[in-house]
Protein backbone atom coordinates (compact mmCIF):
# COMPACT_ATOMS: atom_id res chain seq x y z
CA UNK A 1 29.50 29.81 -0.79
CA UNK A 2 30.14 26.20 -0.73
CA UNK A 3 26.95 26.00 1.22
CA UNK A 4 24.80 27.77 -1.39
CA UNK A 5 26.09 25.81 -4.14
CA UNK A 6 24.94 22.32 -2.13
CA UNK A 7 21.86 23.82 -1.89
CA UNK A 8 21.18 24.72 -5.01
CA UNK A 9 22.51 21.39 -6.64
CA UNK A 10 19.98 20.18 -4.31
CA UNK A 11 17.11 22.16 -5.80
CA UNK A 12 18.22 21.20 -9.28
CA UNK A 13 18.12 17.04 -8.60
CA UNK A 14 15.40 17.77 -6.99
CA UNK A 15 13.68 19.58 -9.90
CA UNK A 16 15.46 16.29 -12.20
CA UNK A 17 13.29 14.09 -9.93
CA UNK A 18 9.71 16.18 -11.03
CA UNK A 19 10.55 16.28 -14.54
CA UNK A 20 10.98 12.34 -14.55
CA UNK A 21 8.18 12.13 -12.55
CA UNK A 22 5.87 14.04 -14.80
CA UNK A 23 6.65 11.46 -17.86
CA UNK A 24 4.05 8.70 -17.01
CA UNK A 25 4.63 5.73 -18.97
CA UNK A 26 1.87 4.48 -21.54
CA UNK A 27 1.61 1.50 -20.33
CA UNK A 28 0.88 3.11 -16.37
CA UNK A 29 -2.11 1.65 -14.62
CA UNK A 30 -2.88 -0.93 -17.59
CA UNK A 31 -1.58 -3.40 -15.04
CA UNK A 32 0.37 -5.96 -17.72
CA UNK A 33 1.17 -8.63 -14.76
CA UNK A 34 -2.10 -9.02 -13.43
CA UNK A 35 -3.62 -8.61 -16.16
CA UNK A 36 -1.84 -11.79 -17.85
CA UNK A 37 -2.21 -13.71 -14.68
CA UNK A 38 -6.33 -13.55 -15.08
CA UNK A 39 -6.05 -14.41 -18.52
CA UNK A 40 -4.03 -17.13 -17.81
CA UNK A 41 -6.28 -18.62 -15.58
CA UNK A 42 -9.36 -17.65 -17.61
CA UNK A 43 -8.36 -19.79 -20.34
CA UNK A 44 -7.60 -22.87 -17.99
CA UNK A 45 -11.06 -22.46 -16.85
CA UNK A 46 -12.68 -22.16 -20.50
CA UNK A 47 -10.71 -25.34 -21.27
CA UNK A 48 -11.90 -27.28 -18.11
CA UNK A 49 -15.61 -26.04 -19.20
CA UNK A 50 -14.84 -27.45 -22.38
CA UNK A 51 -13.98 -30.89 -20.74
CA UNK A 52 -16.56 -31.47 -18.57
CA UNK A 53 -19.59 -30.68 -20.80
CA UNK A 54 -18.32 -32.92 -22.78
CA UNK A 55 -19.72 -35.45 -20.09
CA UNK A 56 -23.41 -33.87 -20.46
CA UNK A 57 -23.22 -33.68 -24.20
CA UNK A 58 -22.25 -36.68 -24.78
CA UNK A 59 -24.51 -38.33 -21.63
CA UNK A 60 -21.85 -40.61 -20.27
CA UNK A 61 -21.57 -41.80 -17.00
CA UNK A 62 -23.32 -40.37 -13.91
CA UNK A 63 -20.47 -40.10 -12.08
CA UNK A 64 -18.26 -38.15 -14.28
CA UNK A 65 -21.23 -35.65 -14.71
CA UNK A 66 -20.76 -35.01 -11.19
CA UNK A 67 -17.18 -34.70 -11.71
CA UNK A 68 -17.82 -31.98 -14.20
CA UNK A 69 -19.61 -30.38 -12.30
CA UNK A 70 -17.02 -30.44 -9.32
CA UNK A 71 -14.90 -28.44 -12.60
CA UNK A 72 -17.89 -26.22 -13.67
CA UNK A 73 -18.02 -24.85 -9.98
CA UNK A 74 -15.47 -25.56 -8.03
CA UNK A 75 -16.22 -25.85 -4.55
CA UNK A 76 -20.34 -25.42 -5.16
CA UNK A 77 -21.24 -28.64 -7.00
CA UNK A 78 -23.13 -29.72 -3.76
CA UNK A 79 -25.18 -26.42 -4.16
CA UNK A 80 -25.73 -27.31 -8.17
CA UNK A 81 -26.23 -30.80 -7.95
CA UNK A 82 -29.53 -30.37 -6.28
CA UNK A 83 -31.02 -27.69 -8.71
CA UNK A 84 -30.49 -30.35 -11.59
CA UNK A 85 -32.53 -33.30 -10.27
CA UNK A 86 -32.06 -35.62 -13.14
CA UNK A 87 -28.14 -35.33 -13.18
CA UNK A 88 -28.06 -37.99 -10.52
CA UNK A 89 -30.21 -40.05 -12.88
CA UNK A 90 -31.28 -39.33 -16.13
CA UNK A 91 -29.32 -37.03 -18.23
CA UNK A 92 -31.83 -35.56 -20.45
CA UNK A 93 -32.70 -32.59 -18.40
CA UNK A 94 -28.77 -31.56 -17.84
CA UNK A 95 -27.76 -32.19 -20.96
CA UNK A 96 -29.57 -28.70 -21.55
CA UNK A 97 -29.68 -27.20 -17.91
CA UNK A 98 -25.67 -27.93 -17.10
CA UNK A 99 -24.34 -26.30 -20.74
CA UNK A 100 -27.16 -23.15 -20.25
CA UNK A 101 -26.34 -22.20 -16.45
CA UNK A 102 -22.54 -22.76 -17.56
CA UNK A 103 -22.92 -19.53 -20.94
CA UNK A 104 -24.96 -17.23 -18.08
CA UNK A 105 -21.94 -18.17 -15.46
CA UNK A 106 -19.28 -17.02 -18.67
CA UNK A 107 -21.22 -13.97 -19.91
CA UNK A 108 -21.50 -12.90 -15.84
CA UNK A 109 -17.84 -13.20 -15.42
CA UNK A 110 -16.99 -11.97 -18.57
CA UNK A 111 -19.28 -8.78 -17.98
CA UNK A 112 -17.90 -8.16 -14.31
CA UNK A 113 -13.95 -8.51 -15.70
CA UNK A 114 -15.16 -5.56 -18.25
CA UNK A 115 -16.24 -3.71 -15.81
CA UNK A 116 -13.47 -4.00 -13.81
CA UNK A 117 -10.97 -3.26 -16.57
CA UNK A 118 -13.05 -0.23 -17.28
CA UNK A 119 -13.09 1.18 -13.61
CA UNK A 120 -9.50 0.56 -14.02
CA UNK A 121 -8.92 3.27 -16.95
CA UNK A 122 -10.91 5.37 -15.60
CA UNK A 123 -8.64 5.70 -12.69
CA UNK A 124 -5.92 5.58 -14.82
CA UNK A 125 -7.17 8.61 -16.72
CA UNK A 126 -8.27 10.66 -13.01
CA UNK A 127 -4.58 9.70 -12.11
CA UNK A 128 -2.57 10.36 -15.15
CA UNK A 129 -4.75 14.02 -15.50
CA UNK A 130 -3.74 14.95 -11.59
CA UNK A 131 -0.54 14.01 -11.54
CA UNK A 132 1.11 16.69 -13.63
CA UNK A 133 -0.73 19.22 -11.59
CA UNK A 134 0.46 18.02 -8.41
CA UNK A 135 3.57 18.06 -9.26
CA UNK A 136 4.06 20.92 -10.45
CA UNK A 137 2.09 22.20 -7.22
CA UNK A 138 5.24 20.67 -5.24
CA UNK A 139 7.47 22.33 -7.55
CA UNK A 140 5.99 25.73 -6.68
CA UNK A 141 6.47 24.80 -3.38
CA UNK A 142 9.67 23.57 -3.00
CA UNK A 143 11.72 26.58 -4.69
CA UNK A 144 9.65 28.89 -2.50
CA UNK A 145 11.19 26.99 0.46
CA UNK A 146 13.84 28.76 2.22
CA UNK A 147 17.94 27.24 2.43
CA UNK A 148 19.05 26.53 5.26
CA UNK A 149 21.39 29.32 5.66
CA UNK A 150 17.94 31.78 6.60
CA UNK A 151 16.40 29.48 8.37
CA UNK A 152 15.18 30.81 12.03
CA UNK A 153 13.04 29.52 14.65
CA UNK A 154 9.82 31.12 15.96
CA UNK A 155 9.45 32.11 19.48
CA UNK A 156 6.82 28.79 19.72
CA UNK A 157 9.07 26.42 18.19
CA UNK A 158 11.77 27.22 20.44
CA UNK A 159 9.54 26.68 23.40
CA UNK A 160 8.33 23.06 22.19
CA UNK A 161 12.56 22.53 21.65
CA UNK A 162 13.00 23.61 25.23
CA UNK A 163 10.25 21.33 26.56
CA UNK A 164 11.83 18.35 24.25
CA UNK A 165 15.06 19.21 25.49
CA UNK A 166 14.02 19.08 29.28
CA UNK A 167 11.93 16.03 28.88
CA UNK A 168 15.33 14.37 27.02
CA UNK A 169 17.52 15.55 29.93
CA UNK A 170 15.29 13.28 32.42
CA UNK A 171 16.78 10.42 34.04
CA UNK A 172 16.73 7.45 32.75
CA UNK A 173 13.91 5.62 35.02
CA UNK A 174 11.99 9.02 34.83
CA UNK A 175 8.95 8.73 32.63
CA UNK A 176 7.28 12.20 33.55
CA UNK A 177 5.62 13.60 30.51
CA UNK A 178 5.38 9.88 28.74
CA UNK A 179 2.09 9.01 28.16
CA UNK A 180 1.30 5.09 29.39
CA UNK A 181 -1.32 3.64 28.17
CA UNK A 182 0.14 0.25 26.60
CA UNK A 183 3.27 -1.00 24.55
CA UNK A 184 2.09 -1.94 21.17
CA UNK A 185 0.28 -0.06 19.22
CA UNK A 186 1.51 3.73 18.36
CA UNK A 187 0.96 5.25 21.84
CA UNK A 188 3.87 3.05 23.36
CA UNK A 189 7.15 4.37 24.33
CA UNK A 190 9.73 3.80 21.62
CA UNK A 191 7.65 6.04 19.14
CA UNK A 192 7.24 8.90 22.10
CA UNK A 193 10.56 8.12 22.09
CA UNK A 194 11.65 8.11 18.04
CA UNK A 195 9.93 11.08 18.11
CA UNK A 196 11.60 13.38 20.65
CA UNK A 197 15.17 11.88 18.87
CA UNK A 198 13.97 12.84 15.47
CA UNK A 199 13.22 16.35 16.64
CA UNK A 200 16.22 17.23 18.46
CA UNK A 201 18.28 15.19 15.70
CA UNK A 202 16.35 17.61 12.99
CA UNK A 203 17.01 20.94 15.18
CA UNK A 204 20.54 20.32 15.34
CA UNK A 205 20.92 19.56 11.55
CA UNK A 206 19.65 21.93 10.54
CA UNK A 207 19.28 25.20 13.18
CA UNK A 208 22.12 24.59 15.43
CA UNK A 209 24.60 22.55 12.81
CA UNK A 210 28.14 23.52 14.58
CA UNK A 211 26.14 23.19 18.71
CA UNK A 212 28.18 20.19 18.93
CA UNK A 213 28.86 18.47 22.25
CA UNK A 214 26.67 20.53 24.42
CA UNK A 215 23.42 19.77 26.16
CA UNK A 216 21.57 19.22 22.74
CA UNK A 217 23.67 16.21 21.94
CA UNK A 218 23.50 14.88 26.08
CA UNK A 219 19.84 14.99 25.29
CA UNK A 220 19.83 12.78 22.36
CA UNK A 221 22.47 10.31 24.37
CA UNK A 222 19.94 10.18 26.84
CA UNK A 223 17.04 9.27 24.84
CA UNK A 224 19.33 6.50 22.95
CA UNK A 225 20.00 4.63 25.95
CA UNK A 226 16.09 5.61 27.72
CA UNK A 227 15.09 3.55 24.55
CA UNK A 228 17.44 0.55 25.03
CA UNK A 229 15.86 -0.12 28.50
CA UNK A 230 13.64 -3.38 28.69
CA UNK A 231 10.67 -1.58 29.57
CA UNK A 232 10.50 0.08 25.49
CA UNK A 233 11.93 -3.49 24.20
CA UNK A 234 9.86 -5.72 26.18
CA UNK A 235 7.14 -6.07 23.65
């Protein structure tokens, strides 16, 4: 009884969790943080435009032209310098070209941040209009899902436990039915090895909750201290 009543106060935080889960906020996918942080430095870059045209508009000196440029495009004045040939020299021709290529760089940006922002709530709208139907898809699953209680396993399931169970009851050096092929990415041991645990772990949670000190829990022992060798850890 005391089992059934676990098991359904399970179901019903569970079903607590999908109801929150189902209110998304108003402000979801708007992305406030971000979003301030481009402003931010959007209007640090206006006011550095602002400052060095200022240095074409009012033709001063040469070199802080190229300076403002430096500020106009950061990183590519090299690249502009050369398309304005008389900002080395005379300013008459930059005075024009600098302030004109600097509105088509603003209106590009500006036109590509829209865009972005607009991809954005679309998203935002595809998400917010799926999510309440997948959740309530995993609500229809989960309280179709049996308790624990009627649980049984198939005659295929207990074969793959008997095979886990065999190749857990190996000695420790033995590394029949391990696949080698290296010791770093996903195929090395300790996940062959995380994964046999987890399954026998699972099995006797949940099937075989009062097997205790048998040859299931030798099996897990074993894999423990097959992981702790140097030859999983070495990596």
């Amino acid at each position: 009884m005391a089992q059934k009543l676990s098991v359904n106060g399970i179901h019903a935080v569970k079903d607590d969790i999908f109801s929150l889960a189902s209110r998304i906020p108003e402000n979801a996918g708007k992305a406030p943080v971000g979003t301030a942080h481009v402003n931010t430095t959007f209007n640090l870059y206006k006011g550095l435009s602002v400052l060095a045209l200022t240095s074409f508009i009012f033709n001063v000196d040469t070199r802080l032209q190229n300076a403002g440029l430096a500020l106009l495009f950061p990183g590519g004045q090299v690249l502009v310098i050369p398309l304005l040939p008389a900002a080395a020299g005379s300013t008459t021709y930059g005075i024009y070209a600098v302030p004109a290529l600097v509105i088509l760089t603003y209106y590009s940006l500006d036109r590509w941040s829209k865009g972005i922002h607009a991809e954005t709530l679309v998203k935002r709208d595809k998400r917010d209009r799926f999510l309440p139907t997948a959740i309530a898809e995993l609500q229809k699953k989960s309280a179709s899902v049996a308790i624990p209680e009627d649980l049984e396993l198939g005659e295929e399931e207990l074969g793959q436990l008997r095979f886990l169970l065999q190749v857990a009851l190996q000695d420790k050096d033995d590394w029949r039915n391990f696949s080698i092929v290296e010791q770093f990415q996903p195929s090395a041991f300790r996940y062959q090895l995380c994964e046999v645990a987890h399954t026998l772990a699972f099995a006797n949670k949940i099937y075989t909750p009062s097997f205790r000190g048998g040859y299931l829990h030798e099996g897990q022992k074993k894999i423990i201290q097959k992981y702790c060798q140097e030859k999983v850890l070495w990596y």
